[in-house]
N, C-alpha and C. Protein backbone atom coordinates (compact mmCIF):
# COMPACT_ATOMS: atom_id res chain seq x y z
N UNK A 1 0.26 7.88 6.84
CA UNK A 1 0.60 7.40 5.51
C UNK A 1 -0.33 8.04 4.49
N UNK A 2 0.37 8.21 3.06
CA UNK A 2 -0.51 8.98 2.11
C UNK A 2 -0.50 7.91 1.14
N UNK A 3 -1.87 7.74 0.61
CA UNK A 3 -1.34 6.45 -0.47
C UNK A 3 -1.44 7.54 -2.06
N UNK A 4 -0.46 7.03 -3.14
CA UNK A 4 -0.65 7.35 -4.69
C UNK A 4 -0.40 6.41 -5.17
N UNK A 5 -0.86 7.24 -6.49
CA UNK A 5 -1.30 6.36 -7.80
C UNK A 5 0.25 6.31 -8.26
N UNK A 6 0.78 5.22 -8.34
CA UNK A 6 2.67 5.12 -8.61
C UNK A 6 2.71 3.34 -8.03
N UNK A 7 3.88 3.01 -8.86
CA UNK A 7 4.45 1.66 -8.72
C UNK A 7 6.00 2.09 -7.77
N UNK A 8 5.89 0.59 -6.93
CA UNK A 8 7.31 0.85 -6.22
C UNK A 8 8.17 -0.33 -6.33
N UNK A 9 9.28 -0.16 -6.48
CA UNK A 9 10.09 -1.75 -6.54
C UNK A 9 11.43 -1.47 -5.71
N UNK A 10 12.04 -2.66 -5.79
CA UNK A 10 13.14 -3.08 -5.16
C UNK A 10 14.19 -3.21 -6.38
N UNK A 11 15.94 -2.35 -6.45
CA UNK A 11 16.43 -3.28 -7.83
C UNK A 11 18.13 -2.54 -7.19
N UNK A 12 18.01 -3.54 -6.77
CA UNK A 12 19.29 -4.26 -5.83
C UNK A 12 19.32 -3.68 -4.52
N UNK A 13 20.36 -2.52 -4.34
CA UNK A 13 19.54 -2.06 -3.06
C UNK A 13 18.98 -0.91 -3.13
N UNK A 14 18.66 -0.53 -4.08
CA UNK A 14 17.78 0.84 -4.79
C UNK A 14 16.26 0.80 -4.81
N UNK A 15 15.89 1.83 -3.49
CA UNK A 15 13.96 1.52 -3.77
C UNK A 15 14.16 2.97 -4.66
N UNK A 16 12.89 2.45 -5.89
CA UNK A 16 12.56 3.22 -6.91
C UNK A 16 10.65 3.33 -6.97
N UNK A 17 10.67 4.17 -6.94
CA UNK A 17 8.74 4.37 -6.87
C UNK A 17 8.57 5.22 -8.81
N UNK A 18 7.84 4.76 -9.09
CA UNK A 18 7.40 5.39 -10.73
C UNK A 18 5.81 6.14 -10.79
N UNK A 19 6.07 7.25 -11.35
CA UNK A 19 4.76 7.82 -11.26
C UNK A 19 4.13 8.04 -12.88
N UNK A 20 3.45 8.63 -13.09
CA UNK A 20 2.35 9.19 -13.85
C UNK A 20 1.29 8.41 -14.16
N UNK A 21 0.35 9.18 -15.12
CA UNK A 21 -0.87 8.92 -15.30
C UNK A 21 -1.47 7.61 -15.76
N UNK A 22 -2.29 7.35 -15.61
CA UNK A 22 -2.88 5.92 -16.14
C UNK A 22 -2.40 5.77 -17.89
N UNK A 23 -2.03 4.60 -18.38
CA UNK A 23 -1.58 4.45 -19.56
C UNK A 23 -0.19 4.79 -19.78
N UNK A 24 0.73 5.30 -19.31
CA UNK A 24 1.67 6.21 -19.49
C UNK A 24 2.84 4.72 -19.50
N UNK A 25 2.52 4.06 -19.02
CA UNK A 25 3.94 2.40 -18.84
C UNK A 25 4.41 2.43 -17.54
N UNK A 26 3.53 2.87 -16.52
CA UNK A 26 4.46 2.56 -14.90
C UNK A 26 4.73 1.00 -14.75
N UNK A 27 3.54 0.37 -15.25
CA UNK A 27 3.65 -1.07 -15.05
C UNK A 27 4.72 -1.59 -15.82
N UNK A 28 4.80 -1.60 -17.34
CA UNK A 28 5.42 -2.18 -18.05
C UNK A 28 7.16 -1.84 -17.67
N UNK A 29 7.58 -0.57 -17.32
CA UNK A 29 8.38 -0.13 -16.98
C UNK A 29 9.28 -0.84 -15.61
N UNK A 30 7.90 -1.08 -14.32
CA UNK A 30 8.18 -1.78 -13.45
C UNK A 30 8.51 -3.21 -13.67
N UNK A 31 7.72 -3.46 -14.51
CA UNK A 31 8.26 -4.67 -14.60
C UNK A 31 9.96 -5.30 -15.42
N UNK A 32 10.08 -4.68 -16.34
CA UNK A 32 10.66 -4.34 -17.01
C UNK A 32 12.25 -4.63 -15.96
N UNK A 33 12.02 -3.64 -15.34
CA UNK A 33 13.46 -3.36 -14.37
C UNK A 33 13.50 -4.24 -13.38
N UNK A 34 12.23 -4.84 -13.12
CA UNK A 34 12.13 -6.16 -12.26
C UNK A 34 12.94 -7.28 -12.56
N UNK A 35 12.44 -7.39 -13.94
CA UNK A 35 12.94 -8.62 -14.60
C UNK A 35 14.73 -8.41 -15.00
N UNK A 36 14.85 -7.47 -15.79
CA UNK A 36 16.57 -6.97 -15.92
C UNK A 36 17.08 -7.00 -14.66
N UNK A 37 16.76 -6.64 -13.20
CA UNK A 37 17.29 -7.04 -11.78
C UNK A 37 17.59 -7.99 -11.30
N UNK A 38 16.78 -9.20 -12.17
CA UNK A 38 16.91 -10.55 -11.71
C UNK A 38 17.90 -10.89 -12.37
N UNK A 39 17.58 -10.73 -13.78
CA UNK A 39 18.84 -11.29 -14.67
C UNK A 39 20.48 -10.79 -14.11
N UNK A 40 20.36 -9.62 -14.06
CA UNK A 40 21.88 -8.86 -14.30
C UNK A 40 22.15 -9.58 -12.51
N UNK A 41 21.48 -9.77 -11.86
CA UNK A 41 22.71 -10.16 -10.69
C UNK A 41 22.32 -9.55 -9.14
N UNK A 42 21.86 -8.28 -9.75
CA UNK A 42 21.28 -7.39 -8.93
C UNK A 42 20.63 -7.66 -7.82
N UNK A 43 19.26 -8.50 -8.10
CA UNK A 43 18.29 -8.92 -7.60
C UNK A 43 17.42 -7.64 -7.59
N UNK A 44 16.03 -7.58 -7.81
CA UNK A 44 15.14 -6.81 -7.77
C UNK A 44 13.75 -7.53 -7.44
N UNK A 45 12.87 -6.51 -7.00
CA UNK A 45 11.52 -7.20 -6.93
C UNK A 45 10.38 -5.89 -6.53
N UNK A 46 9.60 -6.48 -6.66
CA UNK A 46 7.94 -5.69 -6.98
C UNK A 46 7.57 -5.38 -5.55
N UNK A 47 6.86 -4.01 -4.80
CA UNK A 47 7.12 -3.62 -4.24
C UNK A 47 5.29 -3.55 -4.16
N UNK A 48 5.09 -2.64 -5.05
CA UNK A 48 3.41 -2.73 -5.34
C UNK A 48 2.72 -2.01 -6.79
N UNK A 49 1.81 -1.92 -7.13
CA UNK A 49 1.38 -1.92 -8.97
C UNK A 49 0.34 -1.22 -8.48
N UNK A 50 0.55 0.06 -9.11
CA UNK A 50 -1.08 0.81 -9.32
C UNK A 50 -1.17 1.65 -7.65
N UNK A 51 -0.94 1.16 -6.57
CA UNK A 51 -1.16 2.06 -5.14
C UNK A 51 -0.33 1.90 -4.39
N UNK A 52 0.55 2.88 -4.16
CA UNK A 52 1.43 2.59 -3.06
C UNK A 52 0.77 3.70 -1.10
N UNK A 53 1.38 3.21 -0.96
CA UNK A 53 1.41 3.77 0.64
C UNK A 53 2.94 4.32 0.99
N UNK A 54 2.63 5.81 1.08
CA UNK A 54 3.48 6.22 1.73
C UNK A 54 4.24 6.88 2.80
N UNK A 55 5.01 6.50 3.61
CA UNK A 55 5.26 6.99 4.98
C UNK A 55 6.84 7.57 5.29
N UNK A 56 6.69 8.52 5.87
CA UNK A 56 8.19 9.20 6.21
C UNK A 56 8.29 8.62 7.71
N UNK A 57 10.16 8.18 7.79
CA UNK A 57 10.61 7.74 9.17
C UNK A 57 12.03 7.96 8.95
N UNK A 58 12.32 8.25 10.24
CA UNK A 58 13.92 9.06 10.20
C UNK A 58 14.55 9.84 8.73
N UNK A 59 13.31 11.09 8.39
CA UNK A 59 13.54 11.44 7.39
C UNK A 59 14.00 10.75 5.83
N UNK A 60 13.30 9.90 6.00
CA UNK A 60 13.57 8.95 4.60
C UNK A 60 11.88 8.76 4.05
N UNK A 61 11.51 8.30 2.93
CA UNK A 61 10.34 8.12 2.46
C UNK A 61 10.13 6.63 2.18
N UNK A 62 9.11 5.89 3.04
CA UNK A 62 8.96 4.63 2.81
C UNK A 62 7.67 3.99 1.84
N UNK A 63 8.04 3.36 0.81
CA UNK A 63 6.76 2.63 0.27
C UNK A 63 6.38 1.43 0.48
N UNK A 64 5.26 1.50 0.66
CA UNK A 64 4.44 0.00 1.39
C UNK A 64 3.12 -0.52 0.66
N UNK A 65 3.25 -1.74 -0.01
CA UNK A 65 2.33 -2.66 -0.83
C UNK A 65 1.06 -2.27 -0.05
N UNK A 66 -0.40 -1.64 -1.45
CA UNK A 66 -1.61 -1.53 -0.95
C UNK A 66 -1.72 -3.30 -0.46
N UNK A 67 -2.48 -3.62 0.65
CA UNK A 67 -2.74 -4.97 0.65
C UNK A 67 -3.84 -6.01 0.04
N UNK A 68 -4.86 -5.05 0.08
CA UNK A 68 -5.57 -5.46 -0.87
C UNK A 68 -4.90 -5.98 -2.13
N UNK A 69 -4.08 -5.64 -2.98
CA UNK A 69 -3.67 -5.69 -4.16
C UNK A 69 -2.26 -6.26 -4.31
N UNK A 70 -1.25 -6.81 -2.81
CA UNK A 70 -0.52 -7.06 -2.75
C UNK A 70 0.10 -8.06 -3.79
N UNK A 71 1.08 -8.22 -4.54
CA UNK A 71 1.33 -9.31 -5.55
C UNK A 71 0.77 -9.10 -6.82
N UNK A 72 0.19 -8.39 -7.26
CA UNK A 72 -1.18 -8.45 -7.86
C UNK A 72 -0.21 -7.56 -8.76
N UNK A 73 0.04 -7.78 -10.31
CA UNK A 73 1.09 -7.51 -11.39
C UNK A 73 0.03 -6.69 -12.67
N UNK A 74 -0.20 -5.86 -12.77
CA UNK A 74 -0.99 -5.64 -14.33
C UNK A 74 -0.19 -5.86 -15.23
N UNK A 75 -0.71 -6.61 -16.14
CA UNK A 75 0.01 -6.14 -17.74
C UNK A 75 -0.83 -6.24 -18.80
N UNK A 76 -0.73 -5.00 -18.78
CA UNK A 76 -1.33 -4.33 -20.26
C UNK A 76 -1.89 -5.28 -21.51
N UNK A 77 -3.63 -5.58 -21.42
CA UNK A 77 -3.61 -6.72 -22.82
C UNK A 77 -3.59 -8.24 -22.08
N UNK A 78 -3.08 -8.54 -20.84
CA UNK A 78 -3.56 -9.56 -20.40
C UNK A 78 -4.12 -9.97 -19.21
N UNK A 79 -4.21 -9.15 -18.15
CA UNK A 79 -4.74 -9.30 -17.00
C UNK A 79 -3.94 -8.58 -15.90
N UNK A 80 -4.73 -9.43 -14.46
CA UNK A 80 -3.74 -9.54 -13.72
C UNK A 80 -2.78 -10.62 -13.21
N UNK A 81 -1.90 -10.49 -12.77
CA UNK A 81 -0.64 -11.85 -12.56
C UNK A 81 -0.06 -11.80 -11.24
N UNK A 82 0.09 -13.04 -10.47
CA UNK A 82 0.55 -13.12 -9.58
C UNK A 82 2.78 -13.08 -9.49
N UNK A 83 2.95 -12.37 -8.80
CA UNK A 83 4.02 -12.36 -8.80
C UNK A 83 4.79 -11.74 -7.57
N UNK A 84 5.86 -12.37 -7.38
CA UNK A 84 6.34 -12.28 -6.23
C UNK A 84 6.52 -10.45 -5.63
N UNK A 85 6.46 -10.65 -4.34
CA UNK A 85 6.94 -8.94 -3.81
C UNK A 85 7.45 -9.00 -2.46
N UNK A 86 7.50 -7.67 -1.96
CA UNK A 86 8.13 -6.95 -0.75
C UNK A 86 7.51 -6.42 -0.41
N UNK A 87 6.94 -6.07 1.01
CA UNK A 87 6.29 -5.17 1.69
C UNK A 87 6.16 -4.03 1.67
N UNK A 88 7.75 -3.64 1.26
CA UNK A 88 8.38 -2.39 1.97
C UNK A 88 9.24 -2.14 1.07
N UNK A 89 10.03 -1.01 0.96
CA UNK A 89 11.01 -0.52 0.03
C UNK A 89 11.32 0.94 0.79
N UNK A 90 12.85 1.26 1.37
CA UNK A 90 13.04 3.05 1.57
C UNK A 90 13.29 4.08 -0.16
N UNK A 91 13.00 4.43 -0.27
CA UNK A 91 12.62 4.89 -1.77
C UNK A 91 14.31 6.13 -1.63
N UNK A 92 14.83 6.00 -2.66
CA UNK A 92 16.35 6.28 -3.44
C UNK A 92 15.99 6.98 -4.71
N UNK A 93 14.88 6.99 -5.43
CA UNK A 93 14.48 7.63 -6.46
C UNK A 93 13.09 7.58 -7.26
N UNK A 94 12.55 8.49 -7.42
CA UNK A 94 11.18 8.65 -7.86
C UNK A 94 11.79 8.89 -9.48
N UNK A 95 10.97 8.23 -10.47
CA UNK A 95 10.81 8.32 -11.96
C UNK A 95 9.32 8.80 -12.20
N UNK A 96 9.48 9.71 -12.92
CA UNK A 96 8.30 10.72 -13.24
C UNK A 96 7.99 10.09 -14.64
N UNK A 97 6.62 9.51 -14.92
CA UNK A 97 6.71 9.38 -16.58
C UNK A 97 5.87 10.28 -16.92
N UNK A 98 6.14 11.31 -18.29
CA UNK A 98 5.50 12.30 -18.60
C UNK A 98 5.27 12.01 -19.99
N UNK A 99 4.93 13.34 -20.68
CA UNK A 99 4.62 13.47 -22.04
C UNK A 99 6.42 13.03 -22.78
N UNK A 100 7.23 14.59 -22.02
CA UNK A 100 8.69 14.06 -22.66
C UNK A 100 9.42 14.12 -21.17
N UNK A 101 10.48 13.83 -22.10
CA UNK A 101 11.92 13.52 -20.65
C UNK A 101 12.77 14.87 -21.33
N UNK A 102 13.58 14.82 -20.43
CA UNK A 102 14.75 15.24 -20.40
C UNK A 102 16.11 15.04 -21.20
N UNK A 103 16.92 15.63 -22.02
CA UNK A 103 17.89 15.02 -22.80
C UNK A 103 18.86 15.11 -21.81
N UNK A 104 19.37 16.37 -21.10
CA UNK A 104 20.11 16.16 -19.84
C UNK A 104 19.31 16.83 -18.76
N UNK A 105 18.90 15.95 -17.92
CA UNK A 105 18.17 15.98 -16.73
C UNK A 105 18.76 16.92 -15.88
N UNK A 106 17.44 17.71 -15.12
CA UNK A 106 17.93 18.32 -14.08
C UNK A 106 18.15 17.84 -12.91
N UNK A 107 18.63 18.37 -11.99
CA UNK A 107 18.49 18.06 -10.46
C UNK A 107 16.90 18.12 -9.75
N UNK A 108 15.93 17.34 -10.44
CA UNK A 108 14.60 17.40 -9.87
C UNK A 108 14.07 16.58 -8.50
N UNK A 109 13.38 16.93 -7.78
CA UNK A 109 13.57 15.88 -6.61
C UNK A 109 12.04 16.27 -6.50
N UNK A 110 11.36 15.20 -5.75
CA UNK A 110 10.40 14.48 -5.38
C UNK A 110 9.61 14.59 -3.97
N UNK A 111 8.49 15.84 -3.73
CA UNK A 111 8.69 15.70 -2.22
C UNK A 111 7.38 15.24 -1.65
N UNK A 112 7.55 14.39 -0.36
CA UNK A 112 5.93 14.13 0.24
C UNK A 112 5.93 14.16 1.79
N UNK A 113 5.36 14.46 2.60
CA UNK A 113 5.85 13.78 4.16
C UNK A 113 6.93 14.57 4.72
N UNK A 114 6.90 15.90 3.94
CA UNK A 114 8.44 16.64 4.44
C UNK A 114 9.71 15.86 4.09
N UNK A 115 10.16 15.22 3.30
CA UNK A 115 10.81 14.37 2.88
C UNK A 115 11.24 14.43 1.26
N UNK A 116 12.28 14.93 1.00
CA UNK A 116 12.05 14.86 -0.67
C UNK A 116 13.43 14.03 -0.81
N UNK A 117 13.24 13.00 -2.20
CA UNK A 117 13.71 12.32 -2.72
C UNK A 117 14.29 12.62 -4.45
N UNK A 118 15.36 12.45 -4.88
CA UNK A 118 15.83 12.70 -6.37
C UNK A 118 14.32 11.83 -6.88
N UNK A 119 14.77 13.01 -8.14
CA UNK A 119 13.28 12.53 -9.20
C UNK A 119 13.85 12.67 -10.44
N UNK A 120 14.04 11.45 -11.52
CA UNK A 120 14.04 11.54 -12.62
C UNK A 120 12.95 11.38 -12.95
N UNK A 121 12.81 12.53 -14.53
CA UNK A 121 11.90 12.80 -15.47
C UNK A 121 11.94 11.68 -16.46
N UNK A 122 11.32 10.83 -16.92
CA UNK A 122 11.44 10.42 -18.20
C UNK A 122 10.23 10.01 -19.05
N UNK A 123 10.16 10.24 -20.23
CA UNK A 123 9.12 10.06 -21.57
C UNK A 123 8.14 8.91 -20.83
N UNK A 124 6.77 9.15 -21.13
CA UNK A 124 6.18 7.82 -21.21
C UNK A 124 6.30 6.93 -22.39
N UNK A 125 5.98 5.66 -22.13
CA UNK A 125 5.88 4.34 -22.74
C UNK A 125 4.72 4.05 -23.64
N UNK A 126 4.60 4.22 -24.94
CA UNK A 126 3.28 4.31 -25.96
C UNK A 126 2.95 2.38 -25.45
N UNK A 127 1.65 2.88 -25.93
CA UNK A 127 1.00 1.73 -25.84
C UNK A 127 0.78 0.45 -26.46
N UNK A 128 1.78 0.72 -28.23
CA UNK A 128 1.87 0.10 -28.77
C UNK A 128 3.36 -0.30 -28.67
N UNK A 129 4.03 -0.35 -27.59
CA UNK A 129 5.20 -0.48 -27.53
C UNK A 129 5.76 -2.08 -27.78
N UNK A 130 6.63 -2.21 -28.54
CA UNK A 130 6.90 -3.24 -28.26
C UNK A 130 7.47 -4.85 -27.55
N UNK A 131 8.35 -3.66 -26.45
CA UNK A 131 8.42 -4.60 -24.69
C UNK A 131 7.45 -4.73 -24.00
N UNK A 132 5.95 -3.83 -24.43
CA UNK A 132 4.87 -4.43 -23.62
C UNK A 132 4.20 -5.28 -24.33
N UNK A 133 3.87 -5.49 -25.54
CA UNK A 133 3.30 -6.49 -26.31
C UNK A 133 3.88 -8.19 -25.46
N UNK A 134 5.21 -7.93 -25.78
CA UNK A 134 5.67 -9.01 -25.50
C UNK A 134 5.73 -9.50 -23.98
N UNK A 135 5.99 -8.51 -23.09
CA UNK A 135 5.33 -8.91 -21.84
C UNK A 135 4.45 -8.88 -21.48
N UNK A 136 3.10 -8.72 -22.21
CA UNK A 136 1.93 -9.33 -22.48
C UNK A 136 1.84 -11.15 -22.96
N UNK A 137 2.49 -11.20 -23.88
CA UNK A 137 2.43 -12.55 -24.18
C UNK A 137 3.26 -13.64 -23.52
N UNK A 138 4.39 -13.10 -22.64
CA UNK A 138 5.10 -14.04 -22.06
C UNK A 138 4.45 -13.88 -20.73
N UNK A 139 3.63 -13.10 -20.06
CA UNK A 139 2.89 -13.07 -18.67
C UNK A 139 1.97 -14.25 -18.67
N UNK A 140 1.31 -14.31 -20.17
CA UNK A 140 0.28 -15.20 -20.26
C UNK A 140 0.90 -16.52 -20.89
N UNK A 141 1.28 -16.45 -20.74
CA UNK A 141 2.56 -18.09 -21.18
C UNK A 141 3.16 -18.36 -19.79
N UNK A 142 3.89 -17.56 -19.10
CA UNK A 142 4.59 -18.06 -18.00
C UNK A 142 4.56 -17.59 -16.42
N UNK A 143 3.43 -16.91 -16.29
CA UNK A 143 2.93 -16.55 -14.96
C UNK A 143 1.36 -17.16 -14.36
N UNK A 144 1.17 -17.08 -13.27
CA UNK A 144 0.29 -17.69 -12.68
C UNK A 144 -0.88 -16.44 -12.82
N UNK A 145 -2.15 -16.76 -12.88
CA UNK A 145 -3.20 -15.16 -13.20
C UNK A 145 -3.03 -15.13 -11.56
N UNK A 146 -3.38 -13.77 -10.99
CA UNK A 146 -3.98 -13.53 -9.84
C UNK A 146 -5.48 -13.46 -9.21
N UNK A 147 -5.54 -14.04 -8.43
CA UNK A 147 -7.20 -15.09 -7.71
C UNK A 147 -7.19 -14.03 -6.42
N UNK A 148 -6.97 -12.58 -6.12
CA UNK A 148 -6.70 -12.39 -5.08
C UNK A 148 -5.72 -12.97 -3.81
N UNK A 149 -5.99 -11.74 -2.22
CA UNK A 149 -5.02 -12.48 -1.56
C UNK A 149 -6.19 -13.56 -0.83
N UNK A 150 -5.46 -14.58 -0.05
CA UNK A 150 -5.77 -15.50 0.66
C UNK A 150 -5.76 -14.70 2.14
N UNK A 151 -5.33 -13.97 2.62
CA UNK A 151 -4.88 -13.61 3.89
C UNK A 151 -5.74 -12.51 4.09
């Protein structure tokens, strides 16, 4: 297993892993599609924030919650937050956040483990954004902080 710096989630039956640099909105982003997964029907869920682990099996690319940090939600401006997750996720698409995106995307794909996966490009998330402000203030209104794991 190789671990990176990237968020991974669950959003319906689509594993999605998000990359770039610190600041860029992997979190806000993750969460983001977390929450729209739940709503729309889909079902989605949090996979892991900030480190994933990754492993190739029967040519597919698997992401797996650092454990240390398992559950463990950043958001930007208020901490950390406990919130539900998944172990595991077979990954269906890597999102690249960069400086810019793409107006029509190429065929970019994603490779690790001898294994490559489709990769969309898209813009990062400024910091003054205003879906992270606010999921800043509703994390700290309606989530539990995170105390570490117990296990």
């Amino acid at each position: 297993m190789e671990i990176y710096h990237a968020n991974a989630l669950r959003l319906g039956t689509f594993g999605v892993m998000i990359t770039g640099a610190s600041g860029t909105g992997k979190s806000v982003l993750t969460l983001a599609l977390v929450e729209r997964g739940a709503v729309s029907g889909h079902g989605a869920a949090l996979v892991g924030d900030d480190y994933i682990y990754l492993e190739a099996a029967g040519g597919r690319l698997i992401a797996h919650t650092a454990a240390p940090i398992a559950g463990a939600m950043e958001i930007r401006g208020a901490g950390l937050f406990a919130v539900e997750y998944e172990e595991k996720v077979v990954l269906d698409l890597v999102v690249a956040l960069g400086e810019t995106g793409e107006r029509y995307p190429k065929a970019h794909r994603f490779g690790a483990l001898g294994v490559e996966v489709k990769c969309l490009h898209l813009p990062s998330l400024g910091e003054a954004d205003g879906l992270a402000l606010c999921q800043a203030v509703e994390a700290t209104l309606f989530k539990a902080p995170w105390h570490g794991n117990t296990a």
